[in-house]
PDB file of N, CA and C in Angstrom:
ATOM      1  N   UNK A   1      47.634   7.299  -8.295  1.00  0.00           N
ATOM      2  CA  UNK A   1      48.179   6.390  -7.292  1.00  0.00           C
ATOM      3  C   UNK A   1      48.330   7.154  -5.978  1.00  0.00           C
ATOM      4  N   UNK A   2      47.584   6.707  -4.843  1.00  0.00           N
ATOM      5  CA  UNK A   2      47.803   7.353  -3.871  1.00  0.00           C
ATOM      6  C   UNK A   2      48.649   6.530  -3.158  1.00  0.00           C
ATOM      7  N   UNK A   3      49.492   7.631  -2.396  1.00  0.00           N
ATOM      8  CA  UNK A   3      50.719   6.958  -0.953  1.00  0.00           C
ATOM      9  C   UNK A   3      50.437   7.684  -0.141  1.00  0.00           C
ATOM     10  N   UNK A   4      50.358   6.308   0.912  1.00  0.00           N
ATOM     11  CA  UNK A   4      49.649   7.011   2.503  1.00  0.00           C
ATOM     12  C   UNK A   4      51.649   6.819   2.970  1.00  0.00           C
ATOM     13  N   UNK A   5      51.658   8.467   3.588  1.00  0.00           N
ATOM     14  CA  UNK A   5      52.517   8.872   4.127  1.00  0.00           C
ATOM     15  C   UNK A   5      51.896   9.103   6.057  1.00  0.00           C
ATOM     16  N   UNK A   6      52.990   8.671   6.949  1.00  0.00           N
ATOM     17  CA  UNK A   6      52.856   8.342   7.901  1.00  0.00           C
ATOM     18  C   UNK A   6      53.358   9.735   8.635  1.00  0.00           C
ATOM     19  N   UNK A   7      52.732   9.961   9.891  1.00  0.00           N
ATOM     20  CA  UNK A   7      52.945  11.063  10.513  1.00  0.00           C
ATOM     21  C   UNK A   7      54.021  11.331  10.765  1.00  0.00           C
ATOM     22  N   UNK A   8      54.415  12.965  10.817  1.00  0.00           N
ATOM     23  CA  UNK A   8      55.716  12.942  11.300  1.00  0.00           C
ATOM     24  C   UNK A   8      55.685  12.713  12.939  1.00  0.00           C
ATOM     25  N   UNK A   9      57.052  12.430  13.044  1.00  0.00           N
ATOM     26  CA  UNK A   9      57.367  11.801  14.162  1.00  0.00           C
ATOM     27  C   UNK A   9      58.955  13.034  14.670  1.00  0.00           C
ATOM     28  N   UNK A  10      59.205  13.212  15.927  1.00  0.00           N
ATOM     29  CA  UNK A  10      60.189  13.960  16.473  1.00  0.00           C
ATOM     30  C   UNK A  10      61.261  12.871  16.410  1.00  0.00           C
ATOM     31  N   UNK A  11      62.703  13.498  15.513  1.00  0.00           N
ATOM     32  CA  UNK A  11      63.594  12.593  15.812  1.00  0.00           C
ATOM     33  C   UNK A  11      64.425  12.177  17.209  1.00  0.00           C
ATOM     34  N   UNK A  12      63.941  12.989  17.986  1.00  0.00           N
ATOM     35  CA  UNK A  12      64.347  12.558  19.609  1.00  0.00           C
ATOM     36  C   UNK A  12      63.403  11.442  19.992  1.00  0.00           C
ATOM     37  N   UNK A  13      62.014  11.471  19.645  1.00  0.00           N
ATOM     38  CA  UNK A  13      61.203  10.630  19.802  1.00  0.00           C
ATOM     39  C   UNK A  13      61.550   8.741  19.634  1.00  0.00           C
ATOM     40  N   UNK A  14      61.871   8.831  18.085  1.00  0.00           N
ATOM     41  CA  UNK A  14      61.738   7.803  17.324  1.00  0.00           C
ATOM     42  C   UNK A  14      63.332   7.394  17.389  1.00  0.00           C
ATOM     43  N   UNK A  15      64.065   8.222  16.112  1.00  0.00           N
ATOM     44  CA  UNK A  15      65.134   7.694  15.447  1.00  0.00           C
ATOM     45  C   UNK A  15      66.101   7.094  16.702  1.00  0.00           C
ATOM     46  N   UNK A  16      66.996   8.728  17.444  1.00  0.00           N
ATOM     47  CA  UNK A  16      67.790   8.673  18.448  1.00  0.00           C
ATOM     48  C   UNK A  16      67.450   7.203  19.506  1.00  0.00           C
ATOM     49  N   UNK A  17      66.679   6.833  19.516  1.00  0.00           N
ATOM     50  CA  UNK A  17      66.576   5.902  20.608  1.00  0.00           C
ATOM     51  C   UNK A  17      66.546   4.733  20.034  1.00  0.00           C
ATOM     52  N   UNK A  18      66.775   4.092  18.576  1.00  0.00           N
ATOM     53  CA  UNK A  18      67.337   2.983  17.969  1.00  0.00           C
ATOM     54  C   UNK A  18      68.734   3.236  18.233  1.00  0.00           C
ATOM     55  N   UNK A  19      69.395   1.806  18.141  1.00  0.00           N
ATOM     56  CA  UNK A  19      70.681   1.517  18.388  1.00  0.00           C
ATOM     57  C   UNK A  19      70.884   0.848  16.748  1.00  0.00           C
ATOM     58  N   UNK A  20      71.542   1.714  15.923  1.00  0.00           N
ATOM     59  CA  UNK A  20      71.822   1.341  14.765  1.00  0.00           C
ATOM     60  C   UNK A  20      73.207   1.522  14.428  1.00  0.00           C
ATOM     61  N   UNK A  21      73.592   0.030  14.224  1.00  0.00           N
ATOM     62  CA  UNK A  21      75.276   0.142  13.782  1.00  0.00           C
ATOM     63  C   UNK A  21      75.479  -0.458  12.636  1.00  0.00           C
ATOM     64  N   UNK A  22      76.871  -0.379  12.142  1.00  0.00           N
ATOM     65  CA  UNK A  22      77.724  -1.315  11.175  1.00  0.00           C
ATOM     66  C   UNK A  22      78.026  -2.374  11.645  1.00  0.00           C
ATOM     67  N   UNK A  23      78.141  -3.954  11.066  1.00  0.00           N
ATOM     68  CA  UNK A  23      78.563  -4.901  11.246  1.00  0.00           C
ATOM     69  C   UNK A  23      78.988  -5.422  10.140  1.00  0.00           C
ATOM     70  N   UNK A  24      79.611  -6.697  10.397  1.00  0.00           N
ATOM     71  CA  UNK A  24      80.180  -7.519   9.294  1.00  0.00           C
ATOM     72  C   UNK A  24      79.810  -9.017   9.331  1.00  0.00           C
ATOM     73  N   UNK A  25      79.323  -8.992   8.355  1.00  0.00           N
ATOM     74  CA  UNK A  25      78.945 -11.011   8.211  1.00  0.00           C
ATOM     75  C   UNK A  25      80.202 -11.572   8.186  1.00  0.00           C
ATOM     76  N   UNK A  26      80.080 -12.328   9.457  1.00  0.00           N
ATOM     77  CA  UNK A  26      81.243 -13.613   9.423  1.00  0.00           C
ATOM     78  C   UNK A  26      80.808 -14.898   9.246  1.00  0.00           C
ATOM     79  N   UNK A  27      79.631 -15.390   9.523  1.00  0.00           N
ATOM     80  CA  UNK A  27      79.241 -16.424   8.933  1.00  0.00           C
ATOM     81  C   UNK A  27      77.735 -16.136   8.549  1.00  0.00           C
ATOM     82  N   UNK A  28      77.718 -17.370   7.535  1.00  0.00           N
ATOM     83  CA  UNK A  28      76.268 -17.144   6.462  1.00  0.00           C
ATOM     84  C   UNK A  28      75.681 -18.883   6.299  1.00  0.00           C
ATOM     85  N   UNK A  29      74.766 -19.165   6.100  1.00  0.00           N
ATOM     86  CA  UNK A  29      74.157 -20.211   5.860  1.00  0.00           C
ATOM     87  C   UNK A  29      72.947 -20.146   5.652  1.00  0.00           C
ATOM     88  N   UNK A  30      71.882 -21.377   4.984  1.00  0.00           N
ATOM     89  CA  UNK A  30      70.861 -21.054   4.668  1.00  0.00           C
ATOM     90  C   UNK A  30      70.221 -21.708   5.758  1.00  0.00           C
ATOM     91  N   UNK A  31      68.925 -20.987   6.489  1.00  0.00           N
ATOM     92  CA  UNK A  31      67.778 -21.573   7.801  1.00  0.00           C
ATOM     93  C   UNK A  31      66.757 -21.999   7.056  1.00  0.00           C
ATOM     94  N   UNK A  32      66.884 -23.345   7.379  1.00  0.00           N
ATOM     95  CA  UNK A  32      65.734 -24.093   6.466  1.00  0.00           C
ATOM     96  C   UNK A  32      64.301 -24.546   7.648  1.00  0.00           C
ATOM     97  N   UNK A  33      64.428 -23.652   9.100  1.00  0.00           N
ATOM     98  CA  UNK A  33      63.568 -23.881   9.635  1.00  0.00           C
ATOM     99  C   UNK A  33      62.874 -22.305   9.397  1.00  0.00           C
ATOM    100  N   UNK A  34      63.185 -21.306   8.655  1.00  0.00           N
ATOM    101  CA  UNK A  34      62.761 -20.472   8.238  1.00  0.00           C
ATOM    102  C   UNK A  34      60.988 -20.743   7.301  1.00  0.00           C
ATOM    103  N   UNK A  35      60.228 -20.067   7.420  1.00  0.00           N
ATOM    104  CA  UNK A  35      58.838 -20.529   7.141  1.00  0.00           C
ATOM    105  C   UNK A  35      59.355 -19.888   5.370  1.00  0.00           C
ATOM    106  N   UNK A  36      60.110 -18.605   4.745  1.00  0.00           N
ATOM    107  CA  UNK A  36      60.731 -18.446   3.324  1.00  0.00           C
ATOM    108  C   UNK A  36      61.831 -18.574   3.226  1.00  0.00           C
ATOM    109  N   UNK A  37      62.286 -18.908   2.203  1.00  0.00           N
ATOM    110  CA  UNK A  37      63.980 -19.261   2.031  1.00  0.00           C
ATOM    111  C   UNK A  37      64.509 -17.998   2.719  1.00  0.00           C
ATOM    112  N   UNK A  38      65.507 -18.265   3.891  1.00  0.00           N
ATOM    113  CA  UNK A  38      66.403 -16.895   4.441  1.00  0.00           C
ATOM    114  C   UNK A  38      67.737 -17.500   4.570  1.00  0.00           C
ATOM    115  N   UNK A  39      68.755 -16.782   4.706  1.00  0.00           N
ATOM    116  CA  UNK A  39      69.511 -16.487   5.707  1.00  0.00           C
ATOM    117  C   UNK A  39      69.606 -16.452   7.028  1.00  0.00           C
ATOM    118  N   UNK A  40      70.635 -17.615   7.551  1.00  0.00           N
ATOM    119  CA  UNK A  40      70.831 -17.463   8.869  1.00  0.00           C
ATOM    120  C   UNK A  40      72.521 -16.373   8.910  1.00  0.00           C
ATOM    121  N   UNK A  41      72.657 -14.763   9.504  1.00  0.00           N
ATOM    122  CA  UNK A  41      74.221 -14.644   9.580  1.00  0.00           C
ATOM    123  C   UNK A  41      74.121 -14.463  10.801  1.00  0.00           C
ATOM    124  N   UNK A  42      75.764 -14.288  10.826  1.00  0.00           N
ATOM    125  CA  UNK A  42      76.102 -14.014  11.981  1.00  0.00           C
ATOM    126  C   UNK A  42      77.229 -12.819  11.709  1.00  0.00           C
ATOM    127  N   UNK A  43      76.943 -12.110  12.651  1.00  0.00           N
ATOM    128  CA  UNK A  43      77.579 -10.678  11.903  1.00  0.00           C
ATOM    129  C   UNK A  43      78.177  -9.676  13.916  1.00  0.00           C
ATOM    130  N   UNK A  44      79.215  -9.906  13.127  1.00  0.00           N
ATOM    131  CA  UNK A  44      80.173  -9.092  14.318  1.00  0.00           C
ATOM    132  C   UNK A  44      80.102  -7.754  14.189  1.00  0.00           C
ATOM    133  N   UNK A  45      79.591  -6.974  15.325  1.00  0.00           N
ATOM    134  CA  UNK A  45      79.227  -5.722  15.733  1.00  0.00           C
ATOM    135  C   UNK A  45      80.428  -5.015  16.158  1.00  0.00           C
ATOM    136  N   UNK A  46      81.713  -5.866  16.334  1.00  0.00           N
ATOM    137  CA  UNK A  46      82.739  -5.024  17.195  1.00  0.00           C
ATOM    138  C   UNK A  46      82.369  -4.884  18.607  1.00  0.00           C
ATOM    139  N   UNK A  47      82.394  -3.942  19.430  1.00  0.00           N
ATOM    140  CA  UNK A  47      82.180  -3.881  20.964  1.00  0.00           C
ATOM    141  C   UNK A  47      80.934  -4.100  21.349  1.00  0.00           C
ATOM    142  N   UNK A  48      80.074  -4.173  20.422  1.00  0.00           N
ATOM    143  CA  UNK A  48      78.527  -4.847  20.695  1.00  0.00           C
ATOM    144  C   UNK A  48      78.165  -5.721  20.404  1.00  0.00           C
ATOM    145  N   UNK A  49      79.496  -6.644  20.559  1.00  0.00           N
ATOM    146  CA  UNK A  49      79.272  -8.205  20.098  1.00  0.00           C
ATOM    147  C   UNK A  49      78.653  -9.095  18.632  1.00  0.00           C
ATOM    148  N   UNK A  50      78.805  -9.932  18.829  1.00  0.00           N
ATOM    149  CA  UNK A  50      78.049 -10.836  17.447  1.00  0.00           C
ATOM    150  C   UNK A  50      76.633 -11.184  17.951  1.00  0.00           C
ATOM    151  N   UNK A  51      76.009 -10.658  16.654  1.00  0.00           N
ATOM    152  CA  UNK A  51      74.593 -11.095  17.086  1.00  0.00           C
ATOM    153  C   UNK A  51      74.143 -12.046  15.485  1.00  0.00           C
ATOM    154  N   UNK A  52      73.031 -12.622  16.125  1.00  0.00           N
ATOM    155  CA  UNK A  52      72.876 -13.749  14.563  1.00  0.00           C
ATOM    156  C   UNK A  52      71.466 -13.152  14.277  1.00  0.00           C
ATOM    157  N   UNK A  53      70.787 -13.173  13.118  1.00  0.00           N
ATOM    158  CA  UNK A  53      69.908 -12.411  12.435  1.00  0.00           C
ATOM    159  C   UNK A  53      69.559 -13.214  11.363  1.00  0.00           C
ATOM    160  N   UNK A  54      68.092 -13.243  11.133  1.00  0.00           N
ATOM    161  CA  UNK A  54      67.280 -14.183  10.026  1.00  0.00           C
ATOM    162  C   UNK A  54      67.152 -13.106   9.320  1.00  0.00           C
ATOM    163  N   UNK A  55      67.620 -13.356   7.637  1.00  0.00           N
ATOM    164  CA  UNK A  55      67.118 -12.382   7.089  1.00  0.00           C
ATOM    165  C   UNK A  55      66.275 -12.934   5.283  1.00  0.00           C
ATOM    166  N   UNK A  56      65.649 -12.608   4.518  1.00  0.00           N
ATOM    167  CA  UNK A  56      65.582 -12.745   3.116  1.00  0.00           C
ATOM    168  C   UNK A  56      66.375 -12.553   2.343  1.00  0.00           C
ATOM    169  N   UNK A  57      67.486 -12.512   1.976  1.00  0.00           N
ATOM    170  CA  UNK A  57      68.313 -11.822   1.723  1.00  0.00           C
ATOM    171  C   UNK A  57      69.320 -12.725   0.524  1.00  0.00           C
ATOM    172  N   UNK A  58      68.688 -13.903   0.206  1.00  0.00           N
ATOM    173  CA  UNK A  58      69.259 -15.258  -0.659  1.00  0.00           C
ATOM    174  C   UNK A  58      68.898 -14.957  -2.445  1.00  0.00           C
ATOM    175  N   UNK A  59      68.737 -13.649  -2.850  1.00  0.00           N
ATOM    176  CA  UNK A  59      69.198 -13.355  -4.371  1.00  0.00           C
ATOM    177  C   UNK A  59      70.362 -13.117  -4.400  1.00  0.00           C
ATOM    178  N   UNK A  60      71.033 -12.436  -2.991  1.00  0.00           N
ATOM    179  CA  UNK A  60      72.572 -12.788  -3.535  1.00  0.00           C
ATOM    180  C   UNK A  60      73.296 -13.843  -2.964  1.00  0.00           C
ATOM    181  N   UNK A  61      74.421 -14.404  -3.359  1.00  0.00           N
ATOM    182  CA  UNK A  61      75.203 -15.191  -3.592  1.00  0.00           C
ATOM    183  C   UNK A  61      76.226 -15.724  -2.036  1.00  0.00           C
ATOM    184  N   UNK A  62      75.430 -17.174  -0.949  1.00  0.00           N
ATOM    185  CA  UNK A  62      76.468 -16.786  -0.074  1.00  0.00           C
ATOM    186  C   UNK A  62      77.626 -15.958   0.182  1.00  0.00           C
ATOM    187  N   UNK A  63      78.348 -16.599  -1.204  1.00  0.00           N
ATOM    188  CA  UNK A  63      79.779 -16.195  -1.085  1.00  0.00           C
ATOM    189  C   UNK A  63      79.832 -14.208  -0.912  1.00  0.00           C
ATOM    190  N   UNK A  64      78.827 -13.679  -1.315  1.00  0.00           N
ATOM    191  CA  UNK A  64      79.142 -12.183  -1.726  1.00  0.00           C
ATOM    192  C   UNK A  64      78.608 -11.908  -0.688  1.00  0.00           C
ATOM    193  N   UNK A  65      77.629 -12.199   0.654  1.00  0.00           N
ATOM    194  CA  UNK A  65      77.456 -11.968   1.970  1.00  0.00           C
ATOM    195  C   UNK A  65      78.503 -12.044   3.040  1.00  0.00           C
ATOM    196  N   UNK A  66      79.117 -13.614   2.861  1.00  0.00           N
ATOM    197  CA  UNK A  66      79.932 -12.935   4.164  1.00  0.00           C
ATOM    198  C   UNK A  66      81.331 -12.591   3.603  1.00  0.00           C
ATOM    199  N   UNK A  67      81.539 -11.684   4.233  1.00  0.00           N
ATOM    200  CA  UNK A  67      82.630  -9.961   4.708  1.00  0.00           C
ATOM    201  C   UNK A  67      82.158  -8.823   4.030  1.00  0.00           C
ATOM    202  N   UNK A  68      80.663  -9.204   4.180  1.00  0.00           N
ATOM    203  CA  UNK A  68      79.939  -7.574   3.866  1.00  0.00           C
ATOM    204  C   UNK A  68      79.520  -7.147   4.526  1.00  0.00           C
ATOM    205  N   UNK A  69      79.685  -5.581   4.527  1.00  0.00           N
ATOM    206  CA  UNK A  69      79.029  -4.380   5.951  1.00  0.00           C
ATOM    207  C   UNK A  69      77.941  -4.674   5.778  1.00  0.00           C
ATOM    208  N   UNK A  70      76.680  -4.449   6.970  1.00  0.00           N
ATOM    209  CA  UNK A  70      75.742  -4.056   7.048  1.00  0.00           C
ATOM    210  C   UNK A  70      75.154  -2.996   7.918  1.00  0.00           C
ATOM    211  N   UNK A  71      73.814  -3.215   7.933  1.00  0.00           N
ATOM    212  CA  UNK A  71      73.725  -1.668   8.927  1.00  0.00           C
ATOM    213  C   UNK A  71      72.113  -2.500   9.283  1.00  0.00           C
ATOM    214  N   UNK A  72      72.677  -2.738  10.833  1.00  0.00           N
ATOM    215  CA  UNK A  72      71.736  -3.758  12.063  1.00  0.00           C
ATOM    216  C   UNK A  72      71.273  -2.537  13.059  1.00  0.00           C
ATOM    217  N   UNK A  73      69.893  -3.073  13.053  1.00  0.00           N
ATOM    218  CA  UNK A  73      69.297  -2.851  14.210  1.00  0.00           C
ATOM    219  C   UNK A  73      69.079  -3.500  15.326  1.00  0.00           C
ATOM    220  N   UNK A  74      70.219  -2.854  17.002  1.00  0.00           N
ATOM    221  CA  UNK A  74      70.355  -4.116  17.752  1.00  0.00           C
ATOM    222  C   UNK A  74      69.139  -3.787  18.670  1.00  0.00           C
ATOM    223  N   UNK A  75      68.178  -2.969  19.222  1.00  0.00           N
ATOM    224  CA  UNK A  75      67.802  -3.067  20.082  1.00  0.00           C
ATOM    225  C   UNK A  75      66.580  -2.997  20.189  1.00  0.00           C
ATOM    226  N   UNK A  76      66.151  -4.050  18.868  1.00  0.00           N
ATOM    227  CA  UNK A  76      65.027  -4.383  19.103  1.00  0.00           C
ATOM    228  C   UNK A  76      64.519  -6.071  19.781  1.00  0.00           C
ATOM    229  N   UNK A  77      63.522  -5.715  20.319  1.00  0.00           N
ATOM    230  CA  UNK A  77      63.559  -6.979  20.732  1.00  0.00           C
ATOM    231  C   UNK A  77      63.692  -8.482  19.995  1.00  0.00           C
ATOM    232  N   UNK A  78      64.331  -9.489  20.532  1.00  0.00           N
ATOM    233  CA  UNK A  78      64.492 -10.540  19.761  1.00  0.00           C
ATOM    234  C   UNK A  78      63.439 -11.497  19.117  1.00  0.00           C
ATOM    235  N   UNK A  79      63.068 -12.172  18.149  1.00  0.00           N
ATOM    236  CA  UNK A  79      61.991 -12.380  17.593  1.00  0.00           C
ATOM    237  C   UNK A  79      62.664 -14.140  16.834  1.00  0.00           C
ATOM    238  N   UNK A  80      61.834 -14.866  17.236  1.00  0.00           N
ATOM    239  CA  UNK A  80      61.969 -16.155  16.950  1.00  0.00           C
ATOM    240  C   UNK A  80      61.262 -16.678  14.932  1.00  0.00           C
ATOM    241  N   UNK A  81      62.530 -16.796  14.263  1.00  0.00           N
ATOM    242  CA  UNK A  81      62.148 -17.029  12.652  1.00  0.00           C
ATOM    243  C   UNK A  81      62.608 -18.645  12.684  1.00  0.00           C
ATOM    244  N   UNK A  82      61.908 -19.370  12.419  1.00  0.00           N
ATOM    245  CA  UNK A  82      61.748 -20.710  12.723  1.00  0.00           C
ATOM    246  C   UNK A  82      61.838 -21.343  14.003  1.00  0.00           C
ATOM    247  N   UNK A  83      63.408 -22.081  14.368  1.00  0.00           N
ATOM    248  CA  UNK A  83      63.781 -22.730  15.113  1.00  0.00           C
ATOM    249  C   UNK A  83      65.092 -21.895  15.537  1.00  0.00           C
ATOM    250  N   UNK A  84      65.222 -20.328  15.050  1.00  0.00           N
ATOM    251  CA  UNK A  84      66.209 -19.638  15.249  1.00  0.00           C
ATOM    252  C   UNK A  84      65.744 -18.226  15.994  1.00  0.00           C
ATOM    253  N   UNK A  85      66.687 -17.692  17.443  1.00  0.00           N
ATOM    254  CA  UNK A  85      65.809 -16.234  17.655  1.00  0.00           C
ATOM    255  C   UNK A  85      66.787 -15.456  16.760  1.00  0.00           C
ATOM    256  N   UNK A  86      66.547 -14.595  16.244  1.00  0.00           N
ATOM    257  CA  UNK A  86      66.903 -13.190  15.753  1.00  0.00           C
ATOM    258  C   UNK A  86      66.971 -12.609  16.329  1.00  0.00           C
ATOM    259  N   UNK A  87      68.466 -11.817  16.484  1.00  0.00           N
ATOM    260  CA  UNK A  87      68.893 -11.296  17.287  1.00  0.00           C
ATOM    261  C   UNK A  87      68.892  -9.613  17.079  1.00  0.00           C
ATOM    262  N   UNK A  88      68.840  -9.507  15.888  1.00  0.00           N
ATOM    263  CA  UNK A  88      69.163  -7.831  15.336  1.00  0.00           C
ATOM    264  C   UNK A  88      68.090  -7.995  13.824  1.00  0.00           C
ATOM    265  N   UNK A  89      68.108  -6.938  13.445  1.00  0.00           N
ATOM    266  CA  UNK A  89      67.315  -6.795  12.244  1.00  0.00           C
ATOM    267  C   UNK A  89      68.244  -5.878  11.376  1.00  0.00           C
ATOM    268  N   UNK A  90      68.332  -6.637  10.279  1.00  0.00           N
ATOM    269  CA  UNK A  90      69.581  -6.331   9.123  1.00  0.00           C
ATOM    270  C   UNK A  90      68.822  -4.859   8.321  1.00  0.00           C
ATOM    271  N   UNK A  91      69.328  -3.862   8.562  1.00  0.00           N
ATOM    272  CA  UNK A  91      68.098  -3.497   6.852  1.00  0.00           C
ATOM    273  C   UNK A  91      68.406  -3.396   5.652  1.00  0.00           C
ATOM    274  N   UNK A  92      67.186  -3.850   5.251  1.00  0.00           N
ATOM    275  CA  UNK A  92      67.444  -3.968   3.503  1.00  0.00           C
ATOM    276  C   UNK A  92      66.011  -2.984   2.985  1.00  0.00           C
ATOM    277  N   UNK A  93      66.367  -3.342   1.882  1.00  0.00           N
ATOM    278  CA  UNK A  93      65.471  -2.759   0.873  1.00  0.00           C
ATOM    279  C   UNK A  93      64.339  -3.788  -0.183  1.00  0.00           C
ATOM    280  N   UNK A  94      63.454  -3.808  -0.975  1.00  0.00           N
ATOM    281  CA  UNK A  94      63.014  -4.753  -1.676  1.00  0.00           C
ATOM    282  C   UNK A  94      64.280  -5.062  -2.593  1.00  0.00           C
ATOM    283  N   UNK A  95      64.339  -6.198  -3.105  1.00  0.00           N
ATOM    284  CA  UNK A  95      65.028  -6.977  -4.464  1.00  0.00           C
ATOM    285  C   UNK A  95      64.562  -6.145  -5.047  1.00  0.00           C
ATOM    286  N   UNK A  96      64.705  -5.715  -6.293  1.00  0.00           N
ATOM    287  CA  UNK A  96      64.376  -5.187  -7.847  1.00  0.00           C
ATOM    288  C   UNK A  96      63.994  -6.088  -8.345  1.00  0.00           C
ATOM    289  N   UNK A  97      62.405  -6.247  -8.447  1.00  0.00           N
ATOM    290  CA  UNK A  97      61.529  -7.355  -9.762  1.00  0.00           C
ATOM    291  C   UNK A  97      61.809  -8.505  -8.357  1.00  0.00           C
ATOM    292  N   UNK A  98      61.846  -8.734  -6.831  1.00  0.00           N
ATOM    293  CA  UNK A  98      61.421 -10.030  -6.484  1.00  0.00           C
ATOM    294  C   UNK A  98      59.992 -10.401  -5.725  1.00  0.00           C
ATOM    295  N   UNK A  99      60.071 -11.340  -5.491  1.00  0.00           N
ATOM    296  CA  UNK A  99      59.009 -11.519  -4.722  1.00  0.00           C
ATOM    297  C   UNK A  99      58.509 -10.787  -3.554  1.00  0.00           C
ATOM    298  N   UNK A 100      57.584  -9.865  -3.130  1.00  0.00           N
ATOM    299  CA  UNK A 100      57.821  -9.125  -1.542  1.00  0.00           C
ATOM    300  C   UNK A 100      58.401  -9.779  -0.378  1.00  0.00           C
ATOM    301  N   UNK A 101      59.388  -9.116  -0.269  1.00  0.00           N
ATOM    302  CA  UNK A 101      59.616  -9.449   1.478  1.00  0.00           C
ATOM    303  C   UNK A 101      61.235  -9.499   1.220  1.00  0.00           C
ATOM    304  N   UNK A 102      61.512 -10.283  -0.060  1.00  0.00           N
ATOM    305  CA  UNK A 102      63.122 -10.623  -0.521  1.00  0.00           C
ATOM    306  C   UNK A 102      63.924  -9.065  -0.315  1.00  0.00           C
ATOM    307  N   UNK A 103      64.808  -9.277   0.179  1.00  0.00           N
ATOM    308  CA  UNK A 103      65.604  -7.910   0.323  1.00  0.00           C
ATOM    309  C   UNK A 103      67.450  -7.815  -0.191  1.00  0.00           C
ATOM    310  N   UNK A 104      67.555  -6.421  -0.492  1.00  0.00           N
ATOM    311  CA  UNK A 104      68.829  -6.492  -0.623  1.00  0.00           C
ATOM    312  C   UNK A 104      69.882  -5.361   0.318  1.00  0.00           C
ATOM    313  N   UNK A 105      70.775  -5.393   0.629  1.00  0.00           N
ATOM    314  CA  UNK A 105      70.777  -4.906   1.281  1.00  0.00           C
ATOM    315  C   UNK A 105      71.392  -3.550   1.566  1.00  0.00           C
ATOM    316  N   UNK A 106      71.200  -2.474   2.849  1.00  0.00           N
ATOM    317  CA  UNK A 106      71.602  -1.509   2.868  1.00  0.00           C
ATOM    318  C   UNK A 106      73.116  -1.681   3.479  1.00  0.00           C
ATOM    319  N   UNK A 107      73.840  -0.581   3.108  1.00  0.00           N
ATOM    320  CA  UNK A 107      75.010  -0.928   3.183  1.00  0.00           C
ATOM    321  C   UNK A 107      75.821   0.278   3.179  1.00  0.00           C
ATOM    322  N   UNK A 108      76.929   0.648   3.779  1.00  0.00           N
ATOM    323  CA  UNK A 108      77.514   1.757   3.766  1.00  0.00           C
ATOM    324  C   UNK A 108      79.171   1.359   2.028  1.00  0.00           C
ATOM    325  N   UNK A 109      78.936   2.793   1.489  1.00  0.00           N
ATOM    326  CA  UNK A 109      79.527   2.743   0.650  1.00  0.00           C
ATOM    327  C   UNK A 109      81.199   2.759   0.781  1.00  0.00           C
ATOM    328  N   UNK A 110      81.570   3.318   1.709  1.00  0.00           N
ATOM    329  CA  UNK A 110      82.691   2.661   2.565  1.00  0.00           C
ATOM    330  C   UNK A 110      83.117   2.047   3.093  1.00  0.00           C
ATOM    331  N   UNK A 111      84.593   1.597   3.370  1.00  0.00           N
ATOM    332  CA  UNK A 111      85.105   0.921   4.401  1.00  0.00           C
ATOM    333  C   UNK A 111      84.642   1.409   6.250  1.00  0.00           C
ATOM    334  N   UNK A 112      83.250   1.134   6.387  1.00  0.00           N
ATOM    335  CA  UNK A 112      83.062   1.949   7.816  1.00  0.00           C
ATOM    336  C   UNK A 112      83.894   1.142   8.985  1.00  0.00           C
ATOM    337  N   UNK A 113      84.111   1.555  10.189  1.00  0.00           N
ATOM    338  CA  UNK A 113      84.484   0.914  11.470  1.00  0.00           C
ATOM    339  C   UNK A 113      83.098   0.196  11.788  1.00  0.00           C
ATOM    340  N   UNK A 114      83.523  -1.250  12.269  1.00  0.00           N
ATOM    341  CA  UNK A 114      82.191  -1.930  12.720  1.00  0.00           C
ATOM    342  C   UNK A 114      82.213  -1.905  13.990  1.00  0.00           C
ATOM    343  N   UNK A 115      80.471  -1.565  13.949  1.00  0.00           N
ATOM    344  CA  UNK A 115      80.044  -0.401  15.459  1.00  0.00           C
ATOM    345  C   UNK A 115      80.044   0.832  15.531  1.00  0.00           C
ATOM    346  N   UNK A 116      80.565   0.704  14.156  1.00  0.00           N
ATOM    347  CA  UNK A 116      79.422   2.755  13.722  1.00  0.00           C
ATOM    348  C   UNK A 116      78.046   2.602  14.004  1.00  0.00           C
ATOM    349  N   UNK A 117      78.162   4.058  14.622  1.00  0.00           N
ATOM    350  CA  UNK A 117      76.885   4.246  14.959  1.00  0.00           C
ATOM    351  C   UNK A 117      76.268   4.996  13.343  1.00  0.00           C
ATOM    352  N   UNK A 118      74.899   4.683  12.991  1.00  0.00           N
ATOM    353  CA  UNK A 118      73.765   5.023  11.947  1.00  0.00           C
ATOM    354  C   UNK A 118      73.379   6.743  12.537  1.00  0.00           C
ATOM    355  N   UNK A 119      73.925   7.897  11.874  1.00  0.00           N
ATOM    356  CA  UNK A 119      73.287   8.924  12.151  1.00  0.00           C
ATOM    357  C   UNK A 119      72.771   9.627  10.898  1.00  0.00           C
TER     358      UNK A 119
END
């Protein structure tokens, strides 16, 4: 099995110049103008405001999304998932055994401050 591994890259280059924080889902619902079943949240950044974000992210359970940390990427540009723009990009990981694209998510194992910065 071969894996194509991607060049290295200088972390002054790449990483440092994402804006990656902690947030918290305060509200959750499902976007049915989404082209795959997603998530519409909305997730409070603390001093970098609430931003709303389309994500895959519907193997788990509304209820167990919102008042969960995540760890958003705000400064990428905004990107239109149906009839909704996306504001930040959540990251996740694949589901275990789902369909590609379904994600679960990354998450700090602590109680972090929301609007930690990702180092």
């Amino acid at each position: 099995m071969s894996q194509e591994i991607k060049p290295a890259v200088r972390k002054e280059e790449v990483f440092d110049k994402l804006e990656i924080r902690v947030g918290r889902v305060i509200e959750v619902e499902m976007e049915p103008s989404a082209p795959k079943p997603s998530y519409k949240m909305l997730i409070d950044f603390g001093k970098f405001g609430r931003r709303v974000s389309v994500g895959r992210f519907t193997r788990h359970p509304m209820v167990e999304v919102k008042g969960r940390l995540v760890v958003g990427v705000l400064n990428f540009e905004p990107r239109p998932i149906g009839n909704v723009i996306s504001e930040v990009l959540v990251l996740g990981v694949q589901f275990p055994k789902a369909e590609s694209g379904e994600a679960t998510f990354v998450s700090p194992m602590a109680n972090a401050k929301v609007g930690s910065k990702l180092f």
